[in-house]
Structures are given as structure tokens and as C-alpha cells.
N, C-alpha and C. Protein backbone atom coordinates (compact mmCIF):
# COMPACT_ATOMS: atom_id res chain seq x y z
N UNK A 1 -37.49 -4.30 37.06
CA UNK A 1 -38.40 -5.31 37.56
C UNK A 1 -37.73 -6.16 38.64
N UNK A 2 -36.21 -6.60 38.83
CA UNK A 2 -35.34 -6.92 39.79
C UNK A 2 -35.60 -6.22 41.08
N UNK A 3 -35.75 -5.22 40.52
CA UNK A 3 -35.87 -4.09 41.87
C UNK A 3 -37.12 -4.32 42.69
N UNK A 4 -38.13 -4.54 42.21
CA UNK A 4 -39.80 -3.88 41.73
C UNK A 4 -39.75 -5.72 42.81
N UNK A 5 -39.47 -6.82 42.08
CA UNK A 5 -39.24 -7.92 42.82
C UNK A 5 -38.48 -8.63 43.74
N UNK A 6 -37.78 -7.76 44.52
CA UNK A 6 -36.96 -7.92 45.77
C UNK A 6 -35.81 -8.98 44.99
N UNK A 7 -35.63 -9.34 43.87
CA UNK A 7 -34.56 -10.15 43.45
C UNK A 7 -33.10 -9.89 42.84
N UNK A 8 -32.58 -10.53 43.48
CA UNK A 8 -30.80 -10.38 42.52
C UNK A 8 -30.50 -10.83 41.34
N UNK A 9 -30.05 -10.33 40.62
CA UNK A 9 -29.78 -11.07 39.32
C UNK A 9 -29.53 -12.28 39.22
N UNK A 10 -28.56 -13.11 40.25
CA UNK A 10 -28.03 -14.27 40.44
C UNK A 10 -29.21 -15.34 40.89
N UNK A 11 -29.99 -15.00 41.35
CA UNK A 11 -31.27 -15.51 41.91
C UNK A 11 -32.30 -15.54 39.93
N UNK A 12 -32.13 -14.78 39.77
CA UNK A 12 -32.60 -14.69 38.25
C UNK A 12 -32.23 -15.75 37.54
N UNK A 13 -31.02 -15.89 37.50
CA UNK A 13 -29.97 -16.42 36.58
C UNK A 13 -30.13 -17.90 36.90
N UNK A 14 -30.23 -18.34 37.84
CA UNK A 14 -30.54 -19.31 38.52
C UNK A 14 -31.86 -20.01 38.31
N UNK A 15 -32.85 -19.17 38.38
CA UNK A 15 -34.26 -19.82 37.87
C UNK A 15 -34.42 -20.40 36.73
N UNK A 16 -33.75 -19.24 35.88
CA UNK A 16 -33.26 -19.15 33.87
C UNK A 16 -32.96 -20.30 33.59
N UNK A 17 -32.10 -20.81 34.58
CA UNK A 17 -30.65 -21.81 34.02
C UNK A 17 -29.96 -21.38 33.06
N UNK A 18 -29.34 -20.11 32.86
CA UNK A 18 -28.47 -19.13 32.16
C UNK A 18 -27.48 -18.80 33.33
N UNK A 19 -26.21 -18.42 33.04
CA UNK A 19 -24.92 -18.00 33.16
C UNK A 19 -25.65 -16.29 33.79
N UNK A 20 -24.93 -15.68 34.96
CA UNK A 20 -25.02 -14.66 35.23
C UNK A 20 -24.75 -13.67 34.25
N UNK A 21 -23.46 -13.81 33.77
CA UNK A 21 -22.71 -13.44 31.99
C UNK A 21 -23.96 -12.81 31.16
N UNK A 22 -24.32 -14.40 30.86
CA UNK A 22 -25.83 -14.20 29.76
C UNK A 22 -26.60 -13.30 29.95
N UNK A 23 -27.21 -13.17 31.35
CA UNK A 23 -28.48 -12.46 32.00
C UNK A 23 -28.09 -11.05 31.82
N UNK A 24 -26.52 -10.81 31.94
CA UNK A 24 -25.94 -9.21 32.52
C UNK A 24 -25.90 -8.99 31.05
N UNK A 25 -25.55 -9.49 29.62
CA UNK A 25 -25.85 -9.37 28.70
C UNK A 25 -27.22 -8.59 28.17
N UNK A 26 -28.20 -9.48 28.15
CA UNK A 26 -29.94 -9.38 28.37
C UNK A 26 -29.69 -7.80 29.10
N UNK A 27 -29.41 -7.80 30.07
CA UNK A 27 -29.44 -6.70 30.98
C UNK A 27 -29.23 -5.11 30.41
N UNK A 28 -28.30 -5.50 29.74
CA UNK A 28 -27.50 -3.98 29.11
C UNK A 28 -27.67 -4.07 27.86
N UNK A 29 -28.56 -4.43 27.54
CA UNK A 29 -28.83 -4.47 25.85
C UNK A 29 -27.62 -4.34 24.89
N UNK A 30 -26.92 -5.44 25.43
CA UNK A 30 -25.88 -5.94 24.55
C UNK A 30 -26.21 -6.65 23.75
N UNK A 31 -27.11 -8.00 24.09
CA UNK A 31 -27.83 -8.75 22.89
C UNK A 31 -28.39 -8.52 21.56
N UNK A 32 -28.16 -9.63 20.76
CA UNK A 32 -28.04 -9.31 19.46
C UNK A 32 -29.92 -9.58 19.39
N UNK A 33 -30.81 -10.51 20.43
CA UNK A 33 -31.83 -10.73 20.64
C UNK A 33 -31.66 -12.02 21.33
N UNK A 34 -32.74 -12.30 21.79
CA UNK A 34 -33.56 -13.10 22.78
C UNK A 34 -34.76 -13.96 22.39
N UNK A 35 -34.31 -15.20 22.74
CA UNK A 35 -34.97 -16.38 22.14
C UNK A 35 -36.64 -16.12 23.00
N UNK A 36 -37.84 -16.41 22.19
CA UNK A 36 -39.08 -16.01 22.71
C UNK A 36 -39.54 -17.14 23.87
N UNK A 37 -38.75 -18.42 23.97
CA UNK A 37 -38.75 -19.06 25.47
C UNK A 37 -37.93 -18.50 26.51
N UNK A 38 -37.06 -17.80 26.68
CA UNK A 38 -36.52 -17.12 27.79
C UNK A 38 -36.82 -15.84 28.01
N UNK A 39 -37.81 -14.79 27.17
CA UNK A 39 -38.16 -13.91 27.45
C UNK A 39 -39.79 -14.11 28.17
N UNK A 40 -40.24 -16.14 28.07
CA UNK A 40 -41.26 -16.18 28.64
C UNK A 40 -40.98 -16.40 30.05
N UNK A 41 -39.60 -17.28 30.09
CA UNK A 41 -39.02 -17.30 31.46
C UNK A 41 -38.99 -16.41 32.15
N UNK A 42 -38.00 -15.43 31.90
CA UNK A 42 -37.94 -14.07 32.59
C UNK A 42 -39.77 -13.47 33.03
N UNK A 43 -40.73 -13.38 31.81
CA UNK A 43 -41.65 -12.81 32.27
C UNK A 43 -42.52 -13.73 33.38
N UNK A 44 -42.49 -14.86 33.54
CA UNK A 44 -42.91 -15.54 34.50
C UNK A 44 -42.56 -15.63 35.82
N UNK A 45 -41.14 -15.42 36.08
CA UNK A 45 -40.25 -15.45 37.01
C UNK A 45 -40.11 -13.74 37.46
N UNK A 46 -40.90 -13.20 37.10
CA UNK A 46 -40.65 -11.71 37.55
C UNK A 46 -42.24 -11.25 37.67
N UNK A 47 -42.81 -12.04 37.27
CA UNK A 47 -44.56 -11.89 37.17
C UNK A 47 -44.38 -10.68 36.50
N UNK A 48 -44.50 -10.53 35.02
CA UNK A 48 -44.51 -9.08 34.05
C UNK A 48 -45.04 -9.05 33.36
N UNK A 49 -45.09 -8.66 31.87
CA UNK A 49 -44.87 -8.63 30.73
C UNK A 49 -43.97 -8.21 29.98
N UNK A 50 -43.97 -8.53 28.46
CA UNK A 50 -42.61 -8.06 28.04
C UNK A 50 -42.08 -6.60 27.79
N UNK A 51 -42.99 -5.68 27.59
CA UNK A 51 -43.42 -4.80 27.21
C UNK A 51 -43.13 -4.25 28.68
N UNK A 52 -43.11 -4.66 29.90
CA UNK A 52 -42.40 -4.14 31.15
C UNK A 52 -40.99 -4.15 31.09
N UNK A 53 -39.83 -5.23 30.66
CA UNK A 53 -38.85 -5.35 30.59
C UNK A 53 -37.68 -4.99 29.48
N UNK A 54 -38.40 -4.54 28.18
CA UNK A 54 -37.85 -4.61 26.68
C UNK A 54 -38.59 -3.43 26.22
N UNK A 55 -38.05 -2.29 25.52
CA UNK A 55 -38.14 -1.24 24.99
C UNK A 55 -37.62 -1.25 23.21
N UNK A 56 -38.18 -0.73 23.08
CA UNK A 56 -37.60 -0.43 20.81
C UNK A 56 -37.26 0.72 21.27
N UNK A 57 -35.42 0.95 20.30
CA UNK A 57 -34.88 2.01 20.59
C UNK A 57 -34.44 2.11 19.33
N UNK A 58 -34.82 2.84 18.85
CA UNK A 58 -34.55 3.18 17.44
C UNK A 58 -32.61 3.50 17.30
N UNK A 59 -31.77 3.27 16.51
CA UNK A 59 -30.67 2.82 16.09
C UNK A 59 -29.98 4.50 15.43
């Protein structure tokens, strides 16, 4: 969706008010999960849904 929206992560990270760190976290599905106000951030700030950005991957 970065792509899809001409934006840099850092430009992301920035809107968030999150740490680039954090975001590249989020990014690579390192997270343990994601608080449901910053996944509204992100979807606002990228004009999406969540269901565009976040996948279930079975374990």
C-alpha cells in the first residue's frame, strides 16, 4: 500500500508518530500485534482497509 501510495515509510512513520523501528516492525510481521488505534491510523493515512494491509497466516 506504500507503494500503491507514492509514500516512504519514514513519511508513514511520521504521520503515526511511531519510531521508523516500530513501523519496520508492523512491516515484517514481527509484531506480537497491533493496537486497533494505529491500525486505524495506518488505514486512514494510506486510504485502505485493514484487510488490504494484514493477512491471517496460519502458524
Amino acid at each position: 500500500m506504500l507503494a500503491k501510495r507514492k509514500m516512504q515509510s519514514k513519511e508513514l512513520a511520521e504521520i503515526l508518530d511511531i519510531t521508523p523501528a516500530n513501523l519496520s516492525i508492523l512491516k515484517t510481521g514481527k509484531a506480537k500485534g497491533i493496537r486497533f488505534d494505529t491500525l486505524e491510523a495506518i488505514c486512514n493515512a494510506l486510504d485502505c482497509q485493514p484487510g488490504d494491509i494484514i493477512e491471517y497466516v496460519k502458524e
